[in-house]
Protein backbone atom coordinates (compact mmCIF):
# COMPACT_ATOMS: atom_id res chain seq x y z
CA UNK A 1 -15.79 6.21 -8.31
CA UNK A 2 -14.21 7.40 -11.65
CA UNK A 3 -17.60 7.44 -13.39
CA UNK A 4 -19.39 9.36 -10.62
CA UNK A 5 -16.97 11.56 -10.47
CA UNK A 6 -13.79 12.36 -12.42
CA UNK A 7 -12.71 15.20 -10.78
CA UNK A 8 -13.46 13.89 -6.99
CA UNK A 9 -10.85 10.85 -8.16
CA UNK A 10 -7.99 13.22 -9.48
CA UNK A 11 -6.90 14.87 -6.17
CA UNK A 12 -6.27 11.20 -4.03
CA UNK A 13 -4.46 10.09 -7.21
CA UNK A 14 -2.25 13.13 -7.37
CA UNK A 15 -0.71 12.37 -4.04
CA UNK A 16 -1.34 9.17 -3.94
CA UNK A 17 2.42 7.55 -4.59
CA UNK A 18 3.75 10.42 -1.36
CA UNK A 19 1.02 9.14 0.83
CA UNK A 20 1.74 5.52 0.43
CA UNK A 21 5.43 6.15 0.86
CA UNK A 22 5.74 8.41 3.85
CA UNK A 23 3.07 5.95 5.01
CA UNK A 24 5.63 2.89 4.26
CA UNK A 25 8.82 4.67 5.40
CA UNK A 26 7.03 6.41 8.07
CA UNK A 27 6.79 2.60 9.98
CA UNK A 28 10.20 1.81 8.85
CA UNK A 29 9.32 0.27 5.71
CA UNK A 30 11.49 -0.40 2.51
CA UNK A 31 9.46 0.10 -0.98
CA UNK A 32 11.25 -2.36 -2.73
CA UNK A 33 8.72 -2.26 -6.26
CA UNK A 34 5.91 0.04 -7.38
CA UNK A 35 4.21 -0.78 -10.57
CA UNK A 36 1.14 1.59 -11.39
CA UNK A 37 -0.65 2.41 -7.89
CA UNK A 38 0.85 -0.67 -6.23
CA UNK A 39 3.54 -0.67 -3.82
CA UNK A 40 5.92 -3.58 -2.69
CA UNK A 41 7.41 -2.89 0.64
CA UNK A 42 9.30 -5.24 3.29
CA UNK A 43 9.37 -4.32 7.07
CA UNK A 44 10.76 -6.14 9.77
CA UNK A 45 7.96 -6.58 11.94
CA UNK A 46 4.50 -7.52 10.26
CA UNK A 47 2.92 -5.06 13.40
CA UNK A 48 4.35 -2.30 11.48
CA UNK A 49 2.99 -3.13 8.23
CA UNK A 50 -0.55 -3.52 9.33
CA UNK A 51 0.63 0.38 10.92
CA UNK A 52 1.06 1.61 7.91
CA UNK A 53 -1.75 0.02 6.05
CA UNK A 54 -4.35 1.90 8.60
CA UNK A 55 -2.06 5.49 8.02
CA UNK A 56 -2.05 4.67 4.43
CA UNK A 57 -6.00 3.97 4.67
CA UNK A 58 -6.53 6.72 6.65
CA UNK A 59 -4.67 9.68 4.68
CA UNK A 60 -6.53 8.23 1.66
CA UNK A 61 -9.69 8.62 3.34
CA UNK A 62 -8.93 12.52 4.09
CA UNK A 63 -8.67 13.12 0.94
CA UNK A 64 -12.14 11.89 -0.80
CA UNK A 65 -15.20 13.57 -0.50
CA UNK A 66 -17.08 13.25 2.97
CA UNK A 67 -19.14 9.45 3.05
CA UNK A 68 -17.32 8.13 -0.15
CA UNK A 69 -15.63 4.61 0.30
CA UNK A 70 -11.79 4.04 0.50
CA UNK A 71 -11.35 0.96 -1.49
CA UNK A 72 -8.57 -0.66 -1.39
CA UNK A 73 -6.39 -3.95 -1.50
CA UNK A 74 -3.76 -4.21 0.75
CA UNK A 75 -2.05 -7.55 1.28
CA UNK A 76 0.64 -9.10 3.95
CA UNK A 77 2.51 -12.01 3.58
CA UNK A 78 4.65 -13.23 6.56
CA UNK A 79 7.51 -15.94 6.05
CA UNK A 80 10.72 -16.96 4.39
CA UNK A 81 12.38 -14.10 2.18
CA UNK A 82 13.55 -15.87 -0.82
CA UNK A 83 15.12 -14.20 -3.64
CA UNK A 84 13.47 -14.45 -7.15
CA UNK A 85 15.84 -14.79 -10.16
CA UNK A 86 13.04 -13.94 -12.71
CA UNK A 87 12.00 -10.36 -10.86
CA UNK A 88 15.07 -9.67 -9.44
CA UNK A 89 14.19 -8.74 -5.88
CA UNK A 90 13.13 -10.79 -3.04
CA UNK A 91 9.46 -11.85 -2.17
CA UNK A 92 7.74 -13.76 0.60
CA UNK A 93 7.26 -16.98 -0.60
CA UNK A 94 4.58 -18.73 2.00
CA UNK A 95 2.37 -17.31 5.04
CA UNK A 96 0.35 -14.98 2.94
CA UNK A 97 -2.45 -12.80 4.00
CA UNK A 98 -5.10 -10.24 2.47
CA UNK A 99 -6.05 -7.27 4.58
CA UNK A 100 -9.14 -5.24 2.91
């Protein structure tokens, strides 16, 4: 979308990183790591991070012009927590699944 349209792409950015938050937190969500427009988050119930990946996907959608696609790569990964010595935080390491 950034080559058909530069300016249509700068408002969903701009509020991009509060939507996915209050999205997140909203479900009772911890953002644990953010690195450019990706968010790590941990929840206690997978049910409430598939919730906020349709309010996520849906405030994103508000915000783009009317018909244009909300693309977008959302992954959730259920299973043991195990704590990563390279990264320093905690990831899932098995039970892994892409929503899109």
């Amino acid at each position: 979308m950034w080559e058909a349209s530069d300016a249509a792409m700068r408002l969903p950015l701009t509020g991009h990183d509060e939507i996915m938050r209050v999205a997140i937190e909203g479900q009772g969500g911890y953002v644990f790591s953010t690195a450019g427009d990706s968010f790590a988050a941990a929840f206690g119930r997978v049910g409430d991070s598939l919730a906020a990946d349709q309010v996520a996907q849906d405030v994103l959608a508000q915000q783009l012009p009317p018909g244009a696609p909300v693309r977008v790569q959302m992954g959730v990964h259920t299973g043991a927590i195990v704590r990563s010595p390279d990264v320093g935080h905690e990831f899932p390491c098995w039970g892994g699944s892409k929503a899109r």
